[in-house]
Each structure stands twice: as C-alpha cells, then as structure tokens.
N, C-alpha and C. Protein backbone atom coordinates (compact mmCIF):
# COMPACT_ATOMS: atom_id res chain seq x y z
N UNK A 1 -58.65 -43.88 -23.27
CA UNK A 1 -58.58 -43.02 -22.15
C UNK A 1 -57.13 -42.71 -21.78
N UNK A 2 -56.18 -43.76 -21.83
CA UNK A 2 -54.70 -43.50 -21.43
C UNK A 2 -54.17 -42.45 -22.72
N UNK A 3 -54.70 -42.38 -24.12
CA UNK A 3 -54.25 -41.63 -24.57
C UNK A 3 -54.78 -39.85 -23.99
N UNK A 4 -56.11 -39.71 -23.74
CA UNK A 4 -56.38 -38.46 -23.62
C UNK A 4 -55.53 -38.12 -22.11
N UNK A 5 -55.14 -39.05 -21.31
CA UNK A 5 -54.41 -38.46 -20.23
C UNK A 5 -53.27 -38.63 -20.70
N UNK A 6 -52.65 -39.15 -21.40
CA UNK A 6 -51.34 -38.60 -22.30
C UNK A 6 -51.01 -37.39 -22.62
N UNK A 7 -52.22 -36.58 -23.63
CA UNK A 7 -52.40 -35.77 -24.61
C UNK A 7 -52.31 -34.27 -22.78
N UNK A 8 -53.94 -34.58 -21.83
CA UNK A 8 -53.34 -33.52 -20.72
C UNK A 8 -52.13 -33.59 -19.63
N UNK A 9 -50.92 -34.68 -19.78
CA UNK A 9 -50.13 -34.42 -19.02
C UNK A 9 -48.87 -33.51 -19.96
N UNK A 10 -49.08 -33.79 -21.48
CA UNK A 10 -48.35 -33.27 -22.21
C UNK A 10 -48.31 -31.49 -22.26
N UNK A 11 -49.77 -31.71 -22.61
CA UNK A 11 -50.31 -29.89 -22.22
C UNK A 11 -50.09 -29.20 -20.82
N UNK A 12 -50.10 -29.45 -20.02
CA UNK A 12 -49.46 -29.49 -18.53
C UNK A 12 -48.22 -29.25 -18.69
N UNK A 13 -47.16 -29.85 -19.21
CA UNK A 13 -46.06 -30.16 -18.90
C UNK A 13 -45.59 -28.77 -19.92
N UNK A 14 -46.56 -28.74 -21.31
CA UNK A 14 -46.15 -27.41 -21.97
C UNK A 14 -46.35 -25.98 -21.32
N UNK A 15 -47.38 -25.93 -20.49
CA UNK A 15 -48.10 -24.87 -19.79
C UNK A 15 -46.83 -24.78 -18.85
N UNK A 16 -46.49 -25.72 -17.78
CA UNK A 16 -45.75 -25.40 -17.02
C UNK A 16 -44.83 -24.81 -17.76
N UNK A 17 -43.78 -25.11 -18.90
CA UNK A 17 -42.85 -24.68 -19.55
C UNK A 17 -43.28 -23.14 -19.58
N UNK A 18 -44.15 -23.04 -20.23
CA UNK A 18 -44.24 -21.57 -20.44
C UNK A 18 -44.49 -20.70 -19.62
N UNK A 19 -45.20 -21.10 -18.17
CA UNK A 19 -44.62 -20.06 -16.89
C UNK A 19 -43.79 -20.26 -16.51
N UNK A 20 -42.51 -21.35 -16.30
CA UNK A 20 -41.43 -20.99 -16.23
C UNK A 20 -40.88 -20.12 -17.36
N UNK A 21 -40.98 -19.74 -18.23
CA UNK A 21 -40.34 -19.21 -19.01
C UNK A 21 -40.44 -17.51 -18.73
N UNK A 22 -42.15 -17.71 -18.47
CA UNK A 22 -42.31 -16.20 -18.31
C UNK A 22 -41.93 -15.70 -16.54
N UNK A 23 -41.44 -16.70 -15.81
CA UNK A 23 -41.55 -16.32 -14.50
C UNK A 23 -39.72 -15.95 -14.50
N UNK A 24 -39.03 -16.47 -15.86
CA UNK A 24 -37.76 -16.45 -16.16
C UNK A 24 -37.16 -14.92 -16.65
N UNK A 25 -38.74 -14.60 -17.27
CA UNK A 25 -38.10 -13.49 -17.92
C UNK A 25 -38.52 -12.01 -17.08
N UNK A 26 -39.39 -12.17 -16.31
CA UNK A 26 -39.83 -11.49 -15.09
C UNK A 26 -38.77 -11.05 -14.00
N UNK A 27 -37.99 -12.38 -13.66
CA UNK A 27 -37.05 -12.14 -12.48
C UNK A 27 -35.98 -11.06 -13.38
N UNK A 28 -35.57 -11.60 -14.71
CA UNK A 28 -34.93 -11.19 -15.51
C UNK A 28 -35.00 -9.35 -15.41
N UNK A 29 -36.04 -8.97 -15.68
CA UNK A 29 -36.76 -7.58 -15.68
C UNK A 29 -36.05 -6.91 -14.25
N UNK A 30 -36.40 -7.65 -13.45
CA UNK A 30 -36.33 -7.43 -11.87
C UNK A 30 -34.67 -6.87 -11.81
N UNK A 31 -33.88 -7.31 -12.69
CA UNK A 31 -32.51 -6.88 -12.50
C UNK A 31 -32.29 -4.62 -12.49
N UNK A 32 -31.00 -4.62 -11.60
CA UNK A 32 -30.86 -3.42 -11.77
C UNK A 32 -30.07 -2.64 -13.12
N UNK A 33 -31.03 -1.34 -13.54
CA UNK A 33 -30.07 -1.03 -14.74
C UNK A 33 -29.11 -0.20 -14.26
N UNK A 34 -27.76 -0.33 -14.55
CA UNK A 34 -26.31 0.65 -14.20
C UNK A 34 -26.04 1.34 -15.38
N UNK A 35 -25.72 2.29 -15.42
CA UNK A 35 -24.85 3.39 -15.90
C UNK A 35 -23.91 4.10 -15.77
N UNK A 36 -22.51 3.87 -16.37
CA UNK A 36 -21.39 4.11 -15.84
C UNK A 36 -21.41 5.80 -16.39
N UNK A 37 -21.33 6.81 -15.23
CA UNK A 37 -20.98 8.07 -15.66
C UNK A 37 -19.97 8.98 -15.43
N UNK A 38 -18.70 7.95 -14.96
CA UNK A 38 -17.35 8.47 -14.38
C UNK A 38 -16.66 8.27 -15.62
N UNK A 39 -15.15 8.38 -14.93
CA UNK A 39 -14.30 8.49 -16.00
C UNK A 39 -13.28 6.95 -15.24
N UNK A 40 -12.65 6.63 -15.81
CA UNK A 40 -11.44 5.97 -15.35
C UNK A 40 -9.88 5.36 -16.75
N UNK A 41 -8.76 5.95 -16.02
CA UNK A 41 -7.87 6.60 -16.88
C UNK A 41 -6.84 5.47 -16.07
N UNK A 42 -6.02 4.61 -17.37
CA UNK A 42 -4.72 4.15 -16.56
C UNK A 42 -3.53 4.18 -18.00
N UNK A 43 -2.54 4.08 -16.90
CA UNK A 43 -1.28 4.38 -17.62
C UNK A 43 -0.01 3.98 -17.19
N UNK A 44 1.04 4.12 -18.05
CA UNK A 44 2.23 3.52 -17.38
C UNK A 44 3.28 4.73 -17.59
N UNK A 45 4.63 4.74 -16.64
CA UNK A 45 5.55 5.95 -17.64
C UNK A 45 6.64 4.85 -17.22
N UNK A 46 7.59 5.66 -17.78
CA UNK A 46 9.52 4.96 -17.24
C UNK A 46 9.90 5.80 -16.01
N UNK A 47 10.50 5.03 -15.81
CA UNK A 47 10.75 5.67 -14.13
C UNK A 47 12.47 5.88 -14.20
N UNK A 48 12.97 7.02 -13.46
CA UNK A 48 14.20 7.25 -13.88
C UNK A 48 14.74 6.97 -12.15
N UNK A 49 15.23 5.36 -11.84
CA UNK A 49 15.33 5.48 -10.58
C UNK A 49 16.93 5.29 -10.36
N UNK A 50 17.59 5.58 -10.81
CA UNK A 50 18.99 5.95 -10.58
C UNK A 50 20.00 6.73 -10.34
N UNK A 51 19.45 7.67 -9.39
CA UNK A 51 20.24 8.86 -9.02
C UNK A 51 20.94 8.40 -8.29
N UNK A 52 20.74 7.06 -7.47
CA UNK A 52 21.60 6.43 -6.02
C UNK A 52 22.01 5.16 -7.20
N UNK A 53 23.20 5.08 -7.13
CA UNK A 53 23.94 3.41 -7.37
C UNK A 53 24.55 2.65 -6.73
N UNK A 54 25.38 4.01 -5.41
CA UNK A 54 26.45 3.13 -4.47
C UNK A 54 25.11 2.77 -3.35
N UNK A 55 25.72 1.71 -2.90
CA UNK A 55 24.94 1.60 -1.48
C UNK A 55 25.05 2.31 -0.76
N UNK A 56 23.73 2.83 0.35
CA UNK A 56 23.70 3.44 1.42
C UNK A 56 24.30 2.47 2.77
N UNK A 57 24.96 3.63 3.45
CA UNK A 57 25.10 3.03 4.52
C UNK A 57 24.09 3.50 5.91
N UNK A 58 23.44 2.86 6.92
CA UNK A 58 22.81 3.33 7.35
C UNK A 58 23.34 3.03 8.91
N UNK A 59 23.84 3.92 9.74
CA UNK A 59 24.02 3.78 10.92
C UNK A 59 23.53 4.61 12.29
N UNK A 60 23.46 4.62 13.90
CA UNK A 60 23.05 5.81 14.53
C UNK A 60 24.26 6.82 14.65
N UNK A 61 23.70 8.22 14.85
CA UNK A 61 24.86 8.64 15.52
C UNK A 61 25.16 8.60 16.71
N UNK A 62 25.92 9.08 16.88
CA UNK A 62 26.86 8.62 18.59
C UNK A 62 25.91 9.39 19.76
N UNK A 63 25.70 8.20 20.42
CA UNK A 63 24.33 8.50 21.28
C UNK A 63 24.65 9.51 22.22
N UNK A 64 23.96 10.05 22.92
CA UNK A 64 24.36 11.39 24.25
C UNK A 64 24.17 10.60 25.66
N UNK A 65 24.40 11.54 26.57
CA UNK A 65 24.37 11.16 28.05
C UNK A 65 22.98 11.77 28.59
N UNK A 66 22.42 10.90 29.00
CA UNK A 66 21.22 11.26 29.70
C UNK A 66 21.42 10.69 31.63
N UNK A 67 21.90 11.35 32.66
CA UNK A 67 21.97 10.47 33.44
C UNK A 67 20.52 10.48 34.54
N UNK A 68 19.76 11.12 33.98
CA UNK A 68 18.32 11.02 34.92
C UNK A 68 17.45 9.47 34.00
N UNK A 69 18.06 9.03 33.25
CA UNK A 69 16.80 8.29 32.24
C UNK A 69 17.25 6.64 33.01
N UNK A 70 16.64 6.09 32.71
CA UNK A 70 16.96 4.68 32.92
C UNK A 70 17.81 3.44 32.64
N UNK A 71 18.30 3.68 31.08
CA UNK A 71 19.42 3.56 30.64
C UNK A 71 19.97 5.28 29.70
N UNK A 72 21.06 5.15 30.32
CA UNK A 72 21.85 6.53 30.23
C UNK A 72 21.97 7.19 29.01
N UNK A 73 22.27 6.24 28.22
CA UNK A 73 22.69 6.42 26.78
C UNK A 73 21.56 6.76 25.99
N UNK A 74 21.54 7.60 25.12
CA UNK A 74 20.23 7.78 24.00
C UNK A 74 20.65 7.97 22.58
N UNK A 75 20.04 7.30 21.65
CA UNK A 75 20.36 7.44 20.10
C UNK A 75 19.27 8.00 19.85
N UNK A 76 19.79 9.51 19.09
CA UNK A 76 18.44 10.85 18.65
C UNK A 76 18.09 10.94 17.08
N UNK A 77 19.56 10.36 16.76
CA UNK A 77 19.64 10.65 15.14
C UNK A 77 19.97 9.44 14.17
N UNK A 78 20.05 8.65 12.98
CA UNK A 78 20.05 7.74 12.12
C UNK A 78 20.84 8.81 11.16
N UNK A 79 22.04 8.20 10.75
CA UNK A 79 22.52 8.88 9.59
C UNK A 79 22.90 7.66 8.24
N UNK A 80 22.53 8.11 7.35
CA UNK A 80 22.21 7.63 5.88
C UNK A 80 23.43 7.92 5.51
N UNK A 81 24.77 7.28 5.05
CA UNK A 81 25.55 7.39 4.55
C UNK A 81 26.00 7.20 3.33
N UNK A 82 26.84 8.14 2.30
CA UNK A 82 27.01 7.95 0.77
C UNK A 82 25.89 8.18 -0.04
N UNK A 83 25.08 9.61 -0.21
CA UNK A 83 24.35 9.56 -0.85
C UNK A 83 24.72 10.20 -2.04
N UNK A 84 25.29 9.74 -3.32
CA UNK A 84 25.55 9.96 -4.74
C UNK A 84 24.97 11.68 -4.49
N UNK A 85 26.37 12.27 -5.56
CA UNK A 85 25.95 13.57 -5.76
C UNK A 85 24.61 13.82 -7.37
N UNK A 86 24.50 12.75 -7.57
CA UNK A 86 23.20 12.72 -8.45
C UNK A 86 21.72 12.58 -8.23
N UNK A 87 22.19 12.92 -6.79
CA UNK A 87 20.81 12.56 -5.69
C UNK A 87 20.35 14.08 -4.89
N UNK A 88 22.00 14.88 -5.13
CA UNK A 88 21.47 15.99 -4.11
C UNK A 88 20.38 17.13 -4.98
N UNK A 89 20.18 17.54 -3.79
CA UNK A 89 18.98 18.63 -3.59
C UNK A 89 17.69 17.32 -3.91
N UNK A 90 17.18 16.34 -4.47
CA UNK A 90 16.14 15.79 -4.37
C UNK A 90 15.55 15.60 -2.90
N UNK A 91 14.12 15.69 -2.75
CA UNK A 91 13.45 14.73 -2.06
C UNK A 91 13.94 13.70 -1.14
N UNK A 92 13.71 13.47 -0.06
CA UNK A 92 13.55 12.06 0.69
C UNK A 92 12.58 11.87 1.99
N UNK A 93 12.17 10.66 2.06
CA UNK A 93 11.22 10.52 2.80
C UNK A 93 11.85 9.10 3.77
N UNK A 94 11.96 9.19 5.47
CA UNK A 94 12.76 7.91 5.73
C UNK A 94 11.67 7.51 6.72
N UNK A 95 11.77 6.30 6.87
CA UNK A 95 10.27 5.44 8.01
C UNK A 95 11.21 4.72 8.72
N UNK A 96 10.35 4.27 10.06
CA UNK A 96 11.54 3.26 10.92
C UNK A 96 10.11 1.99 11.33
N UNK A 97 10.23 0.79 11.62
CA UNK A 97 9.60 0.11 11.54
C UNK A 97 10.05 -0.52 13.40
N UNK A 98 9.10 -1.02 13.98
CA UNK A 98 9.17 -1.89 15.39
C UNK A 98 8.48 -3.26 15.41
N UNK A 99 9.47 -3.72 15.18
CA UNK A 99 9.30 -5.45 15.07
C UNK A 99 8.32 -5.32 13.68
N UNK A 100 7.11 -6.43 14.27
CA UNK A 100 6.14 -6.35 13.28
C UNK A 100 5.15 -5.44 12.74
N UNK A 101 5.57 -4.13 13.66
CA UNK A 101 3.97 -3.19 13.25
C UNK A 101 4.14 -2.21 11.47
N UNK A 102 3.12 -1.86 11.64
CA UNK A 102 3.14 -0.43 10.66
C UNK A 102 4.81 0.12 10.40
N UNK A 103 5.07 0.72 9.23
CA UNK A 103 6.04 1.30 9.22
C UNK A 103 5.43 2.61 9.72
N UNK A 104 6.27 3.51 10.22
CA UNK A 104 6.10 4.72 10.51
C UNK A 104 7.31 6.16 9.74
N UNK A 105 6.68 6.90 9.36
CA UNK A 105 7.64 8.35 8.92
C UNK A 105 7.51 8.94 9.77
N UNK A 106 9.39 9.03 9.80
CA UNK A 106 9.87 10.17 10.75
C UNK A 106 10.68 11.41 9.89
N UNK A 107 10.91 11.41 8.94
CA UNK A 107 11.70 11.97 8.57
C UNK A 107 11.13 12.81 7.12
N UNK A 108 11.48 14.09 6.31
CA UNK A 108 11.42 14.08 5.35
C UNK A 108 12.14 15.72 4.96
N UNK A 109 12.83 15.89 3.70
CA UNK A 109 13.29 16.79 3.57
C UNK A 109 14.79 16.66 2.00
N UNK A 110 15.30 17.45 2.01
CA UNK A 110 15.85 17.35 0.77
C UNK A 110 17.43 17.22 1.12
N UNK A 111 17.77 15.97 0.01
CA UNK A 111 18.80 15.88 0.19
C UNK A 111 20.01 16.15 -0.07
N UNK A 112 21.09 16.21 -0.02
CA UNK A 112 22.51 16.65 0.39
C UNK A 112 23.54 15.66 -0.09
N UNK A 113 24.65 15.99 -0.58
CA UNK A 113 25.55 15.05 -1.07
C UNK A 113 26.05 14.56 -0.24
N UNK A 114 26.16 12.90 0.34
CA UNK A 114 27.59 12.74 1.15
C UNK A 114 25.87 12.08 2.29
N UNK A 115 26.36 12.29 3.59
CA UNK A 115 25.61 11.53 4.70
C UNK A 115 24.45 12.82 5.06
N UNK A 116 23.66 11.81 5.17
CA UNK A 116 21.90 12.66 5.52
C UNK A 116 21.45 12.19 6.88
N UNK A 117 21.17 13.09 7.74
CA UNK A 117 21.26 12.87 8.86
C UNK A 117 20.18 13.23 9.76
N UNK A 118 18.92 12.21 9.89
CA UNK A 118 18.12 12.69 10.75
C UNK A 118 17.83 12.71 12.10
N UNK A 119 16.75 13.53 12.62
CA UNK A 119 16.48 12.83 13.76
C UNK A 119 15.40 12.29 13.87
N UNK A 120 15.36 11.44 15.32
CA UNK A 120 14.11 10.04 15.41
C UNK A 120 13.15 10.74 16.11
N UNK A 121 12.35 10.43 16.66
CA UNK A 121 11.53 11.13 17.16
C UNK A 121 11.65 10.93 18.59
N UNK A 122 11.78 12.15 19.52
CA UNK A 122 12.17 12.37 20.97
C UNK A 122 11.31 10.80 21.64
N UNK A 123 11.98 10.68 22.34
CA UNK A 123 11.18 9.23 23.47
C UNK A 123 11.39 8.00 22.59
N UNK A 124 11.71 8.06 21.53
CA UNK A 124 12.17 6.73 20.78
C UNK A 124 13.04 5.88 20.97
N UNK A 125 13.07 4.50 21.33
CA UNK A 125 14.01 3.87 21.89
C UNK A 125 14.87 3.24 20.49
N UNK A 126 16.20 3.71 20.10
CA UNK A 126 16.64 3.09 19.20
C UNK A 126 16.83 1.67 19.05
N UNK A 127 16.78 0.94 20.47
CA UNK A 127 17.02 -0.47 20.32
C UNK A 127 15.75 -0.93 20.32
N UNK A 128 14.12 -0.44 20.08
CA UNK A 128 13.15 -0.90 19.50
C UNK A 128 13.23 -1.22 17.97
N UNK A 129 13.89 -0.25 17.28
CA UNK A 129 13.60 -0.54 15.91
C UNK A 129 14.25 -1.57 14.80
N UNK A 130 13.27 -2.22 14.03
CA UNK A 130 13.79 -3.66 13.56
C UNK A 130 14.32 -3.12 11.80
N UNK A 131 14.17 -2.01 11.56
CA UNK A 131 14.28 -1.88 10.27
C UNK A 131 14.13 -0.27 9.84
N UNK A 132 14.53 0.08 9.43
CA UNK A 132 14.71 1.93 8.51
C UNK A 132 14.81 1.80 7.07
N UNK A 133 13.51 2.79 6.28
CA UNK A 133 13.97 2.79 4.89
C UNK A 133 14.09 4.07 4.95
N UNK A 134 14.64 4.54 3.10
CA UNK A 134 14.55 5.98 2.85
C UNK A 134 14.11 5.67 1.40
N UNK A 135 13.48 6.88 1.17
CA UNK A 135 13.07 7.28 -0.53
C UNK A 135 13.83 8.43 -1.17
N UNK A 136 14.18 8.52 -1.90
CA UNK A 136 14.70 9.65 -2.68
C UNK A 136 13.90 9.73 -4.06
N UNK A 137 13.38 10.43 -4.10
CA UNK A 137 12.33 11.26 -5.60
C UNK A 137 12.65 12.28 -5.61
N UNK A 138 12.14 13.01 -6.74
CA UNK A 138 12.06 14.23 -7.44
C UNK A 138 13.00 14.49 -8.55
C-alpha cells in the first residue's frame, strides 16, 4: 500500500509540474507585443571651439544716477571684455544667474571685436547676481 501511495504522490507531483508549466507559458502569452516603427539616429562631429583664446574679461559698466530709487546708483549694462577678432561677427548668447536659481538669458546678438556690451534687464539689481556666462557659436 505505501508503494501505491508512493507511485500517486509521484503522479501528483508530475501533474502539478505540468500546470505549472502550462500556467508558465500562459502568463508568458499574456506579455505585450512591441514594435519599434521610429527611427533613431546618433552621432558625433569635431567641434571647432577656438575662435576665443584670450580670456574674457567681464565687468559692469559705470552705473547711472537714479535719485528717486532707493539706492541711487544703477548698473544697466555687463560688458564682456577682449573678444578675439576670430570671434567677430559670430553669434553670442549671455545668461546671468541669482544665487542658486535657474540661469536666465538676457542677452543675444552678434559679436564685435574688442568689448561686447550688453544690457541687463530694466529692474535688475546688479548686486543680486552671483554669476554671468556667454556663448559664442556660429
């Protein structure tokens, strides 16, 4: 008798195997089919970033008189100093940053040999800003 309940825990134990197997290949089925019908393209080039070699200098210009404002003095403009004549007529794009936030663009337009000179944006407090970049492309 211990053998024939041998023989059905064995068959049991095979049966179970085989609905797991088929309950394996079921979920399996259940998966979604994808089809990729886009495109996607990558690449590299050389970048020719040396039109600027000397350093820029970056300072305000000489602030104006405001005597209705609260403090008197106002800085309107940031001028970019020494910009290589291998730079003029290109592109530039300049941002000013406040403490930790977002950088922000204020500036953009083509550049000029020698000092580039923008202005900030009206109501801007120059002694907010923690940092100024510029780009030169094209």
């Amino acid at each position: 008798m211990s053998e024939n309940k041998n023989r059905k825990s064995r068959v049991a134990a095979v049966a179970l195997a085989v609905v797991g197997v088929a309950g394996l290949s079921m979920a399996a089925a259940a998966q979604l089919n994808l089809n990729f019908t886009g495109s996607f393209q990558a690449g590299a080039a050389a970048v020719n970033a040396d039109c600027q070699t000397s350093t820029i200098a970056v300072t305000y210009a000489a602030p104006s008189f405001e005597a209705s404002a609260t403090v008197p003095w106002r800085v309107g403009k940031v001028t970019f100093d020494s910009v290589d004549a291998t730079c003029n007529n290109k592109g530039y794009k300049a941002a000013y940053k406040l403490g930790s936030a977002n950088w922000v663009e204020f500036a953009t337009g083509t550049t000029a040999t020698g000092k580039l000179t923008v202005d900030l944006p009206a109501g801007l407090d120059a002694n907010t800003i923690s940092q100024v970049a510029l780009t030169i492309y094209g």
